[in-house]
PDB file of N, CA and C in Angstrom:
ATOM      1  N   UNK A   1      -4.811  11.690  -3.028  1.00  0.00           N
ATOM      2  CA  UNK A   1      -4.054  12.647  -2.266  1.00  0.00           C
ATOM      3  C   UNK A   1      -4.737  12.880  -0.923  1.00  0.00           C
ATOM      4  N   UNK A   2      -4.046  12.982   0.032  1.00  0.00           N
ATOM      5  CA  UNK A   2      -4.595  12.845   1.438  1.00  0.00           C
ATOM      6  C   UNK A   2      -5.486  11.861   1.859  1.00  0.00           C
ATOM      7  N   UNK A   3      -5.703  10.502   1.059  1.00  0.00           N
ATOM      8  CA  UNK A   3      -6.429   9.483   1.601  1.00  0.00           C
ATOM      9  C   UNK A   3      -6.035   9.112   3.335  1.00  0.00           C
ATOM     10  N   UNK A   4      -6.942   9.136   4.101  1.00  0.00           N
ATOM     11  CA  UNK A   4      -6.942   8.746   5.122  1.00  0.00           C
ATOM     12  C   UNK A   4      -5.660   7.317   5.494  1.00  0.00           C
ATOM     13  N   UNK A   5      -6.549   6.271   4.424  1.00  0.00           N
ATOM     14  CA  UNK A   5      -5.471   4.758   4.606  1.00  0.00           C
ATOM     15  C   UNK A   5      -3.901   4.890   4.182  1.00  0.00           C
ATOM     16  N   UNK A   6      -3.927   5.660   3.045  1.00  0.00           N
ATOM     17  CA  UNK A   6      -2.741   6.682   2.998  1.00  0.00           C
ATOM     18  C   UNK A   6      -1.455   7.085   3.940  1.00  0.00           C
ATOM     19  N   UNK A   7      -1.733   7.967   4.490  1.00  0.00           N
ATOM     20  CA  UNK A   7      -1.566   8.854   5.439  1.00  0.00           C
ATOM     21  C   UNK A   7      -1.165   8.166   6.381  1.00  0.00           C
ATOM     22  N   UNK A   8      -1.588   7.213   6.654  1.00  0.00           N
ATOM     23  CA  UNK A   8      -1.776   6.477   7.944  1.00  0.00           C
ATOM     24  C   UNK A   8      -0.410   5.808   8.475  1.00  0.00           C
ATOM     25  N   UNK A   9      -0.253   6.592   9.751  1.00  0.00           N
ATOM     26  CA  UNK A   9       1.278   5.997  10.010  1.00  0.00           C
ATOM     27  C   UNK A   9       1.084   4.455  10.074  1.00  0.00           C
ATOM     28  N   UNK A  10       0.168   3.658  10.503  1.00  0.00           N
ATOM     29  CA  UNK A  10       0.131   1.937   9.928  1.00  0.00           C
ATOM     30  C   UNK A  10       0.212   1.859   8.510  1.00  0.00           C
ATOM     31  N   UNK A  11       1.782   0.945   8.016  1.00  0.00           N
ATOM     32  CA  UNK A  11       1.390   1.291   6.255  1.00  0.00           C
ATOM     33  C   UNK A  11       0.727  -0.241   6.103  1.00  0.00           C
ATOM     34  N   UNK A  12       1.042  -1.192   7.019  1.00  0.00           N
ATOM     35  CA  UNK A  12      -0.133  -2.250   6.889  1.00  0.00           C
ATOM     36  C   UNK A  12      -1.329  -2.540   6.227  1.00  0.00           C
ATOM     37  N   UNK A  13      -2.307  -0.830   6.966  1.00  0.00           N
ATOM     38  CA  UNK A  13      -3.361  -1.144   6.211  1.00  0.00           C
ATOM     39  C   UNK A  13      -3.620  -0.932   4.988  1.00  0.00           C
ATOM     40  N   UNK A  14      -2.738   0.059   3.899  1.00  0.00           N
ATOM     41  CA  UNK A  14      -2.607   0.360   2.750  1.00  0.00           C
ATOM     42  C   UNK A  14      -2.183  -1.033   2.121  1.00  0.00           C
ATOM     43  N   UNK A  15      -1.299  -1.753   2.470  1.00  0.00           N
ATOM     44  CA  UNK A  15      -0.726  -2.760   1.789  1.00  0.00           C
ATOM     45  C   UNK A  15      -1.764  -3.663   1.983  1.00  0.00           C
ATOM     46  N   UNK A  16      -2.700  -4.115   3.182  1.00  0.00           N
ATOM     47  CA  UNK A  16      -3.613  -5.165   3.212  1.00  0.00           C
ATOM     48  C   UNK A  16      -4.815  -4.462   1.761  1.00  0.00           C
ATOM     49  N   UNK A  17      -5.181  -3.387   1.649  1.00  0.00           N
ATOM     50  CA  UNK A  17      -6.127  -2.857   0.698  1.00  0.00           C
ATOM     51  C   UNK A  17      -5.494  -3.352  -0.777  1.00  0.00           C
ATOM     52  N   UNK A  18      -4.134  -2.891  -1.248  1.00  0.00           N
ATOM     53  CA  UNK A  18      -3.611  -2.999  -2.324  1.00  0.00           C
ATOM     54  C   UNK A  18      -3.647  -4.512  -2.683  1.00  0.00           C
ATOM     55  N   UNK A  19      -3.400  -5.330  -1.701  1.00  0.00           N
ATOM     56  CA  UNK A  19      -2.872  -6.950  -1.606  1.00  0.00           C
ATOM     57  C   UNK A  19      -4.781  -6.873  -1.984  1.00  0.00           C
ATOM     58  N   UNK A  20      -5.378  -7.103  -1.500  1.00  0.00           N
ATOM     59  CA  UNK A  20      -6.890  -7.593  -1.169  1.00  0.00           C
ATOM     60  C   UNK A  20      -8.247  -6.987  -1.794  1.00  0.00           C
ATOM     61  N   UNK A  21      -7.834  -5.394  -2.203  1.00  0.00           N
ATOM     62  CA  UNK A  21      -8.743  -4.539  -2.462  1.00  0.00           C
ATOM     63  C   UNK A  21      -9.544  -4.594  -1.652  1.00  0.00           C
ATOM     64  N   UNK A  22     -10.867  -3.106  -1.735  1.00  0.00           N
ATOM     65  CA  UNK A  22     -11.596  -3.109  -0.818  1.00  0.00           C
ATOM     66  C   UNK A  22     -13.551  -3.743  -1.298  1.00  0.00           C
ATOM     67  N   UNK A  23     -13.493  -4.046   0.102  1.00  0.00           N
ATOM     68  CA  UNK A  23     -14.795  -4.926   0.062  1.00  0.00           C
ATOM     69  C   UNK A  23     -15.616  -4.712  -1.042  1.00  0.00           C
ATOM     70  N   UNK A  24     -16.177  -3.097  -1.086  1.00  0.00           N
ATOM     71  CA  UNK A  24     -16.912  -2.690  -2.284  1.00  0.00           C
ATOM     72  C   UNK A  24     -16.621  -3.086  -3.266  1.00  0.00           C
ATOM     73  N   UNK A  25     -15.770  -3.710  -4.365  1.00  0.00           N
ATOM     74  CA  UNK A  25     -15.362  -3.272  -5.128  1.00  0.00           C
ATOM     75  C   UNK A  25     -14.935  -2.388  -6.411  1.00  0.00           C
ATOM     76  N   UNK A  26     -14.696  -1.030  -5.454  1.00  0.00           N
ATOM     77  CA  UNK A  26     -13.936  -0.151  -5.726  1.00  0.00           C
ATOM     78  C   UNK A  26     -12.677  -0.197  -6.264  1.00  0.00           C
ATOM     79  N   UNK A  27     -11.595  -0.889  -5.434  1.00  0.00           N
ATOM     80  CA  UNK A  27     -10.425  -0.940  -5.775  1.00  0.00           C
ATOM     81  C   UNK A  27      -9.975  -2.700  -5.708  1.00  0.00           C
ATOM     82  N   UNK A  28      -9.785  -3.020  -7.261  1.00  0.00           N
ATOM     83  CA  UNK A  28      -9.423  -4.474  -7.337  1.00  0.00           C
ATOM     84  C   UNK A  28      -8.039  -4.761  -6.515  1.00  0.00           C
ATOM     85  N   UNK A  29      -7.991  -6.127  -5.846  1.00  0.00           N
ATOM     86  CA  UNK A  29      -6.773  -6.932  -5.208  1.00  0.00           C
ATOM     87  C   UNK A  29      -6.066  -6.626  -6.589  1.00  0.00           C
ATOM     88  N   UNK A  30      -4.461  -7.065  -6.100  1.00  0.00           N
ATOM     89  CA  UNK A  30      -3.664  -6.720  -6.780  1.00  0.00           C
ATOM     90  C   UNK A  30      -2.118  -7.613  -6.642  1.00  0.00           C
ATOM     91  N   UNK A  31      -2.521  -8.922  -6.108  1.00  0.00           N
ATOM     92  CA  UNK A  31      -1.904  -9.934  -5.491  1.00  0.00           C
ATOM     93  C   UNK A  31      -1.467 -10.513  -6.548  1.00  0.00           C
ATOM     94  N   UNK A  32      -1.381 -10.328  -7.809  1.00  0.00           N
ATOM     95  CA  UNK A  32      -0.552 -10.782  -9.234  1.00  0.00           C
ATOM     96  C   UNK A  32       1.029 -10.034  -9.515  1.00  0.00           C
ATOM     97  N   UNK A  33       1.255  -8.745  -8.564  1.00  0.00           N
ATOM     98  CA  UNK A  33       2.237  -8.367  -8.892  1.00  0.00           C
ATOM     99  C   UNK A  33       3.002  -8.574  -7.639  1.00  0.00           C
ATOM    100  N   UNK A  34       4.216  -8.297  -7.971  1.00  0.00           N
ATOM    101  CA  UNK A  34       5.530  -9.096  -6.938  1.00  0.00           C
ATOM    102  C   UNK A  34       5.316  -8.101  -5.979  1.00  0.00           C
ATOM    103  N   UNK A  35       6.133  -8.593  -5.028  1.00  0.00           N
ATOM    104  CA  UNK A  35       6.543  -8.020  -3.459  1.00  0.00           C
ATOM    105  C   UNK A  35       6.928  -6.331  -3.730  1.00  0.00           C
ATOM    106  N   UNK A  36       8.144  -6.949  -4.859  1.00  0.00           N
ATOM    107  CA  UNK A  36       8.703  -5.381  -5.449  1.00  0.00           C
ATOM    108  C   UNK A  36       8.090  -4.258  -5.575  1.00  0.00           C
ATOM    109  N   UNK A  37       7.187  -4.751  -6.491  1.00  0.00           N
ATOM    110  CA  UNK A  37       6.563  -3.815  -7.353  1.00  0.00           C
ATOM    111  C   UNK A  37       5.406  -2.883  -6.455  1.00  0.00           C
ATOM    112  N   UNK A  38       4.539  -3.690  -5.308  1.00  0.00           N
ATOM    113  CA  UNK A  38       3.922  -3.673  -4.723  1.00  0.00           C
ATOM    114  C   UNK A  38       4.641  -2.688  -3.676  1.00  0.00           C
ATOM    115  N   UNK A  39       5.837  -3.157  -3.231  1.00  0.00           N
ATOM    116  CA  UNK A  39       6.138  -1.702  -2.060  1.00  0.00           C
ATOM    117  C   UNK A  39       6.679  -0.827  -3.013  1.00  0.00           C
ATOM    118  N   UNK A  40       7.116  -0.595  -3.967  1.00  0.00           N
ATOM    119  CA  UNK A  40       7.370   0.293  -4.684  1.00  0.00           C
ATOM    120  C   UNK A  40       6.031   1.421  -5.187  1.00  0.00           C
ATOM    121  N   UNK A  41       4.757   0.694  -5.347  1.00  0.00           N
ATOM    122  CA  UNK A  41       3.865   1.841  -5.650  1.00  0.00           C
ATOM    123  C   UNK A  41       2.853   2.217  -4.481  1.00  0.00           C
ATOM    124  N   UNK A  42       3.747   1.705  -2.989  1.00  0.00           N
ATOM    125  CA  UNK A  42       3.012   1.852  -2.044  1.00  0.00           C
ATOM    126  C   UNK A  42       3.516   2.915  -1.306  1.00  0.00           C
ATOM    127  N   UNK A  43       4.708   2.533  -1.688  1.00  0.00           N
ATOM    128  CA  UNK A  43       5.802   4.021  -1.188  1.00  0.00           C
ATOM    129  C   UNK A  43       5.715   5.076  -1.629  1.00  0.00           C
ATOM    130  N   UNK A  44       5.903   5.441  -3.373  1.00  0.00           N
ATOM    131  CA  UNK A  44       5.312   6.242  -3.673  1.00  0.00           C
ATOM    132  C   UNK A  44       3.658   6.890  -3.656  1.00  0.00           C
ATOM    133  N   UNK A  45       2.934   6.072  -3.538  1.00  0.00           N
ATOM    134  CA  UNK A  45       1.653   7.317  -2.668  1.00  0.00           C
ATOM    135  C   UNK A  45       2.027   7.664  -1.763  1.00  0.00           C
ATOM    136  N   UNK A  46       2.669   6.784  -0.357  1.00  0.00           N
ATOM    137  CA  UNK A  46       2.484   7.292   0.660  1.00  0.00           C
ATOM    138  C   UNK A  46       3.636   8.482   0.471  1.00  0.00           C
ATOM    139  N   UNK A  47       3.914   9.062  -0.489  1.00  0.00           N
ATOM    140  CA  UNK A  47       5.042   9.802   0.031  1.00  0.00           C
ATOM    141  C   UNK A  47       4.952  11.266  -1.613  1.00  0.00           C
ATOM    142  N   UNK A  48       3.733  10.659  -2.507  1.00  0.00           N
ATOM    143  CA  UNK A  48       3.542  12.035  -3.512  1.00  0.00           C
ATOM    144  C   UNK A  48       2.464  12.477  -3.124  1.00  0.00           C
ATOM    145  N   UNK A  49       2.181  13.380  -3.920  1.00  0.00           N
ATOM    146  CA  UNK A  49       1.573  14.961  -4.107  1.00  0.00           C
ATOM    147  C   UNK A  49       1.903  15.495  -2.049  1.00  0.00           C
ATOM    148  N   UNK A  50       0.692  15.555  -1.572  1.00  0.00           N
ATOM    149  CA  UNK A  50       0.891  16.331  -0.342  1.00  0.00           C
ATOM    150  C   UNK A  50       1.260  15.100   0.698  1.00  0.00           C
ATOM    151  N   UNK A  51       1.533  13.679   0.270  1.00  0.00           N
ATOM    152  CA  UNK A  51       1.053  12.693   1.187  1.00  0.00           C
ATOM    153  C   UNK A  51       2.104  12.918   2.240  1.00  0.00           C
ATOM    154  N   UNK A  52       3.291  13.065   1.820  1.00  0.00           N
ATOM    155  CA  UNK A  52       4.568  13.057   2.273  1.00  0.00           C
ATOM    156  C   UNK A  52       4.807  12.818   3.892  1.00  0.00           C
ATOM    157  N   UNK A  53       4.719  11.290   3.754  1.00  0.00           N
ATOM    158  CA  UNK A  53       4.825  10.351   5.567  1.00  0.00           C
ATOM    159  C   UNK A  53       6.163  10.269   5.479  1.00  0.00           C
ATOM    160  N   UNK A  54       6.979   9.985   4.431  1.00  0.00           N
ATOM    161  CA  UNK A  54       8.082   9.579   4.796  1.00  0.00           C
ATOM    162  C   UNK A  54       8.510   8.122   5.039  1.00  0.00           C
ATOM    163  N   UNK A  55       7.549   7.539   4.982  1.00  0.00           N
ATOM    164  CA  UNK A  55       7.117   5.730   5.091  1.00  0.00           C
ATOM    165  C   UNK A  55       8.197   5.860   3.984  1.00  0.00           C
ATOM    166  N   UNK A  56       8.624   3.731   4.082  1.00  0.00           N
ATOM    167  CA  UNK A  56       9.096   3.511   3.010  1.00  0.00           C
ATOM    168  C   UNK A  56       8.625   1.857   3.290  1.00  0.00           C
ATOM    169  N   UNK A  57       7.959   1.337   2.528  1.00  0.00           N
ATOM    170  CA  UNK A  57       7.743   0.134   2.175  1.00  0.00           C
ATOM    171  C   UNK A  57       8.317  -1.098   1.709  1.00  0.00           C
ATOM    172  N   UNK A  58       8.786  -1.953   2.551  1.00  0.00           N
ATOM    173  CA  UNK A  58      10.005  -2.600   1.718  1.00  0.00           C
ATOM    174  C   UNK A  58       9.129  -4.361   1.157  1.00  0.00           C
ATOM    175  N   UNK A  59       9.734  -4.798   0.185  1.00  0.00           N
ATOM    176  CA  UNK A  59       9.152  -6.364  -0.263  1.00  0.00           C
ATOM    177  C   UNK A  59       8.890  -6.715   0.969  1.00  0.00           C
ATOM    178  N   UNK A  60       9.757  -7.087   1.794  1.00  0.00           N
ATOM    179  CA  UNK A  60       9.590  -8.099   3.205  1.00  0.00           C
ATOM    180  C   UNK A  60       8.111  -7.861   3.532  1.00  0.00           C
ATOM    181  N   UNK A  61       7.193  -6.461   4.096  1.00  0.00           N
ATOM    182  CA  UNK A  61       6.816  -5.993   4.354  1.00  0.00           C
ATOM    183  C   UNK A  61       5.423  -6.320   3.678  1.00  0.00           C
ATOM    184  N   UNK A  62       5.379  -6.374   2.452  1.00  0.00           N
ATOM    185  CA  UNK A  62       4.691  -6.974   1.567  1.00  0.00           C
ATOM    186  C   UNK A  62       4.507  -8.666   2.172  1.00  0.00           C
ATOM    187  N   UNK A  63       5.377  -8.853   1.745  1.00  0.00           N
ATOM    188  CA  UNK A  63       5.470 -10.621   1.624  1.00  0.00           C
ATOM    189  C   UNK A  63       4.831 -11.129   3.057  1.00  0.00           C
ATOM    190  N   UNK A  64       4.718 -10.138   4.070  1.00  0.00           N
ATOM    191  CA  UNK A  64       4.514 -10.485   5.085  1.00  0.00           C
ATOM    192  C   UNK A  64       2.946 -10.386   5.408  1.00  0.00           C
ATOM    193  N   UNK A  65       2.691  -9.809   5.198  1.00  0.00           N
ATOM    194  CA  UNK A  65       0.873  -9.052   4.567  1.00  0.00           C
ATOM    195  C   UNK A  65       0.394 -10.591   4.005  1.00  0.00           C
ATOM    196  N   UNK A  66       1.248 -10.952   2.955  1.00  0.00           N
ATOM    197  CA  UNK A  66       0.467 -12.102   1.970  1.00  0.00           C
ATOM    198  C   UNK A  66       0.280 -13.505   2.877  1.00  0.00           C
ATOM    199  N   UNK A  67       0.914 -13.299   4.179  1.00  0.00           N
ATOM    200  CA  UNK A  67       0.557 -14.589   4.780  1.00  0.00           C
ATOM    201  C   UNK A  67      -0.421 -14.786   5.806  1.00  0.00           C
TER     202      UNK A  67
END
Protein backbone atom coordinates (compact mmCIF):
# COMPACT_ATOMS: atom_id res chain seq x y z
CA UNK A 1 0.00 0.00 0.00
CA UNK A 2 1.49 3.27 -1.05
CA UNK A 3 4.58 1.64 -2.63
CA UNK A 4 6.41 4.29 -4.32
CA UNK A 5 6.78 1.92 -7.86
CA UNK A 6 3.14 1.62 -7.25
CA UNK A 7 1.92 4.88 -7.24
CA UNK A 8 3.92 5.84 -9.90
CA UNK A 9 2.18 7.53 -12.72
CA UNK A 10 4.92 5.37 -15.09
CA UNK A 11 3.03 1.93 -14.77
CA UNK A 12 6.08 0.63 -16.85
CA UNK A 13 8.11 0.45 -14.02
CA UNK A 14 5.75 -1.75 -11.92
CA UNK A 15 5.26 -4.06 -14.86
CA UNK A 16 9.19 -4.17 -15.67
CA UNK A 17 9.52 -5.31 -11.60
CA UNK A 18 6.54 -7.87 -11.84
CA UNK A 19 7.89 -9.19 -15.46
CA UNK A 20 11.70 -9.33 -13.97
CA UNK A 21 11.51 -9.01 -10.19
CA UNK A 22 13.78 -7.01 -8.25
CA UNK A 23 17.55 -7.31 -8.25
CA UNK A 24 17.64 -8.32 -4.51
CA UNK A 25 15.72 -10.99 -4.63
CA UNK A 26 12.95 -9.88 -2.84
CA UNK A 27 10.33 -10.15 -5.28
CA UNK A 28 10.57 -13.22 -7.82
CA UNK A 29 10.08 -12.48 -11.92
CA UNK A 30 6.88 -13.59 -12.79
CA UNK A 31 7.22 -14.00 -16.64
CA UNK A 32 5.31 -17.59 -16.49
CA UNK A 33 2.00 -15.95 -16.33
CA UNK A 34 0.14 -14.47 -19.42
CA UNK A 35 -0.14 -10.88 -20.56
CA UNK A 36 -3.73 -11.17 -18.95
CA UNK A 37 -3.20 -12.13 -15.88
CA UNK A 38 -0.24 -9.92 -15.41
CA UNK A 39 -2.17 -6.52 -16.20
CA UNK A 40 -4.89 -7.73 -14.33
CA UNK A 41 -2.92 -7.96 -10.91
CA UNK A 42 -1.11 -4.88 -11.90
CA UNK A 43 -4.16 -2.92 -12.12
CA UNK A 44 -5.49 -3.98 -9.21
CA UNK A 45 -2.57 -2.74 -6.86
CA UNK A 46 -2.25 0.16 -8.65
CA UNK A 47 -5.71 1.00 -7.91
CA UNK A 48 -6.51 -1.02 -4.02
CA UNK A 49 -6.33 -0.16 -0.55
CA UNK A 50 -5.22 3.75 -0.68
CA UNK A 51 -3.28 3.25 -4.08
CA UNK A 52 -6.07 4.54 -6.13
CA UNK A 53 -4.09 6.04 -9.60
CA UNK A 54 -6.73 5.15 -11.61
CA UNK A 55 -4.12 3.43 -14.07
CA UNK A 56 -5.44 0.61 -15.95
CA UNK A 57 -3.05 -1.86 -17.40
CA UNK A 58 -3.89 -3.52 -20.46
CA UNK A 59 -2.10 -7.16 -22.00
CA UNK A 60 -0.65 -5.01 -24.92
CA UNK A 61 1.11 -3.10 -22.33
CA UNK A 62 2.49 -6.10 -20.80
CA UNK A 63 3.46 -7.84 -23.95
CA UNK A 64 5.26 -4.83 -24.73
CA UNK A 65 7.54 -4.73 -21.51
CA UNK A 66 8.45 -8.52 -22.52
CA UNK A 67 10.33 -7.34 -25.54
Amino acid sequence: DGAAIVVDADKNKQIGVVLNGQKDGAMPAWKQLSDVELAAVITYTKNSWSNKTGQTVQPADVLAARK
